[in-house]
C-alpha atoms as a PDB file:
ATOM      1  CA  UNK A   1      -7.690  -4.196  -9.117  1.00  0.00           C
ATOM      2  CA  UNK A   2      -4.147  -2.517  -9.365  1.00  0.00           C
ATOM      3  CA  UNK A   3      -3.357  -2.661 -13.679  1.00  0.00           C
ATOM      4  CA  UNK A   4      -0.668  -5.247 -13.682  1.00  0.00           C
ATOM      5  CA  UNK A   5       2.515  -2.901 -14.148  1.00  0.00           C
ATOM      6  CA  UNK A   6       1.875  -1.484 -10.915  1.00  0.00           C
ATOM      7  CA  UNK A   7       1.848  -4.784  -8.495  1.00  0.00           C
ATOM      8  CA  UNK A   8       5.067  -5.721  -6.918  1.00  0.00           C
ATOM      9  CA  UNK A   9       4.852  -9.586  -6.954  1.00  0.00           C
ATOM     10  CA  UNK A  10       8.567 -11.182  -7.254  1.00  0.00           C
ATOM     11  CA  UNK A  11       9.170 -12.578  -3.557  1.00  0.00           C
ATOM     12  CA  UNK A  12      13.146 -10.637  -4.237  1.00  0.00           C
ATOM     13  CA  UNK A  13      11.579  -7.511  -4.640  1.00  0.00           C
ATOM     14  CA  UNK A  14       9.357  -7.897  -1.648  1.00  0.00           C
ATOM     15  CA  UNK A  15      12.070  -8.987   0.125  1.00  0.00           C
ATOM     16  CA  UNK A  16      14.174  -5.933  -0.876  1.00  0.00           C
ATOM     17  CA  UNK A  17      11.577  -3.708   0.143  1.00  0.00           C
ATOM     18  CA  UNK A  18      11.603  -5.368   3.490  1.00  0.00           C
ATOM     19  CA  UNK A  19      15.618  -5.069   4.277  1.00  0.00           C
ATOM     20  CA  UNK A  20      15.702  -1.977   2.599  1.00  0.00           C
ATOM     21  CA  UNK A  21      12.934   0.413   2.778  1.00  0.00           C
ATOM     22  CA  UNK A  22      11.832   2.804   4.974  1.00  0.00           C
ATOM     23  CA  UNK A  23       8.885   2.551   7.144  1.00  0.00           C
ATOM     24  CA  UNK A  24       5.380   5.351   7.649  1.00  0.00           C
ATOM     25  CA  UNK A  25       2.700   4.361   9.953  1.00  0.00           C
ATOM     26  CA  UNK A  26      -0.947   5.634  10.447  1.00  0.00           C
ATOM     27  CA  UNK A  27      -3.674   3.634  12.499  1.00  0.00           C
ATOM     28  CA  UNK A  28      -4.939   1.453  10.347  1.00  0.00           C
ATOM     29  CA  UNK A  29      -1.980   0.660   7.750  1.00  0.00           C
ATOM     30  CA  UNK A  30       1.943   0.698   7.691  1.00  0.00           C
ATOM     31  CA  UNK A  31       3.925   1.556   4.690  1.00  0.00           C
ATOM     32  CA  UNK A  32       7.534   0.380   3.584  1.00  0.00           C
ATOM     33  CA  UNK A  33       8.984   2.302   0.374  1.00  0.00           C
ATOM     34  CA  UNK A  34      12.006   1.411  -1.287  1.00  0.00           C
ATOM     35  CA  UNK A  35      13.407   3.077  -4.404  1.00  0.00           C
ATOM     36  CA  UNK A  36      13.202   0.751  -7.622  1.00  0.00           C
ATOM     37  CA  UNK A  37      14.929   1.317 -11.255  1.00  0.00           C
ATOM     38  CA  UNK A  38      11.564   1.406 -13.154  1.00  0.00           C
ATOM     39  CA  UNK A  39       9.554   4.073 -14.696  1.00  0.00           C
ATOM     40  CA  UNK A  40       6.697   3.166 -12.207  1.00  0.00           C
ATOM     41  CA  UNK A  41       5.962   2.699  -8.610  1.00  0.00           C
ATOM     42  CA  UNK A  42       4.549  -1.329  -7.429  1.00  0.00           C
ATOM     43  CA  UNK A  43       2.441  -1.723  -5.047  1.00  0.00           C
ATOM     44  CA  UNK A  44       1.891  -4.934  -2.090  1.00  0.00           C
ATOM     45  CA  UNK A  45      -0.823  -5.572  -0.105  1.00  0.00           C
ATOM     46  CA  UNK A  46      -0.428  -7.280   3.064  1.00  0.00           C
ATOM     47  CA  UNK A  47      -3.056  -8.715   5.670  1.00  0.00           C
ATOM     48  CA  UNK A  48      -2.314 -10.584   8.185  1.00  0.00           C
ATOM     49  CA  UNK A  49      -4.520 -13.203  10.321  1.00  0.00           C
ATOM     50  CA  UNK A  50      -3.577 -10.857  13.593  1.00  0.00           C
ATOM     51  CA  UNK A  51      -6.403  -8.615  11.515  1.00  0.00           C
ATOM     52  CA  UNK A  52      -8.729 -11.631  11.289  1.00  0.00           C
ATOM     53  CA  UNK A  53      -9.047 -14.964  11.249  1.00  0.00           C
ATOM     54  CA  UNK A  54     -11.275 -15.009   8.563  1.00  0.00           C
ATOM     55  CA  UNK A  55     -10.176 -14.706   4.906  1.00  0.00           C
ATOM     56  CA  UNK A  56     -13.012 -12.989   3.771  1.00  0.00           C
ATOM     57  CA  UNK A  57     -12.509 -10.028   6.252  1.00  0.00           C
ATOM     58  CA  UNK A  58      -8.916 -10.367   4.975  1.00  0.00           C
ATOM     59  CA  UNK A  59      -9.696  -9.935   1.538  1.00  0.00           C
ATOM     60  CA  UNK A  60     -11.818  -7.127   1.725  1.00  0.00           C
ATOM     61  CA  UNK A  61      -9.519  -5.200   3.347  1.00  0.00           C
ATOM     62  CA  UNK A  62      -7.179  -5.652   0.716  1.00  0.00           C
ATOM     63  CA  UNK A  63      -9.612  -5.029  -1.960  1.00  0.00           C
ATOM     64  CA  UNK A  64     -10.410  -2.005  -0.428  1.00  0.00           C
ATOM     65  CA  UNK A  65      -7.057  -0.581   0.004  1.00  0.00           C
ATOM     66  CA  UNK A  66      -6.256  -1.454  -3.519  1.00  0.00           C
ATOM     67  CA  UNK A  67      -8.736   0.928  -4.573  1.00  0.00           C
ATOM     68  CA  UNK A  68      -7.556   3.270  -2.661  1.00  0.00           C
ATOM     69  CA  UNK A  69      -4.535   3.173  -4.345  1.00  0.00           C
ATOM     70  CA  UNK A  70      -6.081   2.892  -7.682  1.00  0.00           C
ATOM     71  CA  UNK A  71      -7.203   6.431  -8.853  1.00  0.00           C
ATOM     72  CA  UNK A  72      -3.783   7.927  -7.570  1.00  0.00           C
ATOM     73  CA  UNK A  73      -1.709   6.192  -9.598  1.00  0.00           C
ATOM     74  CA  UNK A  74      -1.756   9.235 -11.985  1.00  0.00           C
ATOM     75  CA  UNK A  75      -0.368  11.453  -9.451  1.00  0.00           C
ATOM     76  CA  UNK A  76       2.325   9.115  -7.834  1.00  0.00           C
ATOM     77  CA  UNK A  77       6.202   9.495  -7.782  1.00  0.00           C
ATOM     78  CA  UNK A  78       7.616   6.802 -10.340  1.00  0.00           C
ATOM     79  CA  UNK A  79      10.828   4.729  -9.405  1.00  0.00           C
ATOM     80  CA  UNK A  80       9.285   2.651  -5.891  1.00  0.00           C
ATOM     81  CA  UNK A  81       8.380   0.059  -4.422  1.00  0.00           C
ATOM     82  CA  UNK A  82       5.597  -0.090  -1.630  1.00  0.00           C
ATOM     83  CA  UNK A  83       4.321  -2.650   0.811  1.00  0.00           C
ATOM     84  CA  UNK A  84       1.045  -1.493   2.343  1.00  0.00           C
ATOM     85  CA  UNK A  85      -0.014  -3.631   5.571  1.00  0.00           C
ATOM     86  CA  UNK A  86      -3.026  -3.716   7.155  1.00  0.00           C
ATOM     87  CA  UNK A  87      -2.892  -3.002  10.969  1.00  0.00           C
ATOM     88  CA  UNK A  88      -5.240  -3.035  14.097  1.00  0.00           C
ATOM     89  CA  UNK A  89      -8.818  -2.033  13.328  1.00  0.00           C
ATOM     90  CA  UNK A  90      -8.628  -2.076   9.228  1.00  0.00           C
ATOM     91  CA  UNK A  91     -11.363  -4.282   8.838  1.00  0.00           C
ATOM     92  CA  UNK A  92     -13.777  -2.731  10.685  1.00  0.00           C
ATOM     93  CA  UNK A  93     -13.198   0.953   8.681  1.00  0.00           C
ATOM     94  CA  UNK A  94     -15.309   2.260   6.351  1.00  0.00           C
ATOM     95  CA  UNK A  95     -13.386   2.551   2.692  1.00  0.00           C
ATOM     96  CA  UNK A  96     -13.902   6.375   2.984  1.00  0.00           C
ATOM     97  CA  UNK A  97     -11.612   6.459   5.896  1.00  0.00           C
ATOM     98  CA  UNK A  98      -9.354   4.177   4.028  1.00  0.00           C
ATOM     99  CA  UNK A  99      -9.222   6.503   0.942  1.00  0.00           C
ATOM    100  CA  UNK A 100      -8.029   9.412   3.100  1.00  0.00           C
ATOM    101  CA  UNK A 101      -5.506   8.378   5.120  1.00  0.00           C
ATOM    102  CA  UNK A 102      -4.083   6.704   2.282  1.00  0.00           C
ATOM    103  CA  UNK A 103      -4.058   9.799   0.445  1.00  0.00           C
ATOM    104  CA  UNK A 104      -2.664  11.544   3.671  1.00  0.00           C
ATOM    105  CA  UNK A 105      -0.293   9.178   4.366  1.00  0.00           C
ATOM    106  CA  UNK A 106       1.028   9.552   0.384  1.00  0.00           C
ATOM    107  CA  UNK A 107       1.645  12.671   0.436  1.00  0.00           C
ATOM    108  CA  UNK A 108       3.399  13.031   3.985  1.00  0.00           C
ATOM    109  CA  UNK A 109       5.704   9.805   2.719  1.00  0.00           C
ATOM    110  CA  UNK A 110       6.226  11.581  -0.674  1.00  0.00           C
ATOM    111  CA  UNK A 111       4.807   9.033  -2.572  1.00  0.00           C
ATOM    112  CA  UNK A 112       2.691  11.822  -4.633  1.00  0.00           C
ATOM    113  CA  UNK A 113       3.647  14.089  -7.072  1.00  0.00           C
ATOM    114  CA  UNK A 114       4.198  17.966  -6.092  1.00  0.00           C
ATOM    115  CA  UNK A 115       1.853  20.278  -7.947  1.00  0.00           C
END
């Protein structure tokens, strides 16, 4: 579970984010990032029933890319706002897979810090 500072929830920032942000693709998730005034970056996870039908499978893919997210927070960029949404074949991949290209597709969107 993302700690509660760092989950986007209002449906007028998620909405902003929408309208407003810029998109990054990979094969199994899409990201849209839009700048914010905070001191952190919020996070969205987004399944949709295209991915399944059933919730479960829903759900675990979310939980799953959550804690992908989870043990970068350390490293990210503060100030923005993410929605991350599942796509195609998500909930059939193994969280290792999950955990990389989420870290690849942070750095390549800028979304982590530069050493």
């Amino acid at each position: 579970m993302l700690p509660a500072d760092f989950r986007l929830r209002k449906k007028t920032d998620i909405d902003h984010v929408w309208k407003k942000g810029r998109s990054f693709a990979t094969p199994i998730f899409s990201l849209k990032i839009a700048k914010n005034d905070l001191l952190v970056s919020r996070f969205a996870v987004v399944i949709g029933t295209k991915i399944s039908k059933r919730a479960v499978i829903r759900n675990l893919a979310k939980r799953r890319l959550r804690e992908a997210i989870r043990p970068l927070i350390p490293q990210l960029v503060a100030g923005l706002d993410v929605i991350v949404m599942g796509r195609g074949k998500i909930a059939d991949t193994s969280f290792d897979d999950i955990s990389g290209t989420i870290h690849f597709a942070f750095e390549k969107s800028g979304l982590l810090k530069r050493p």
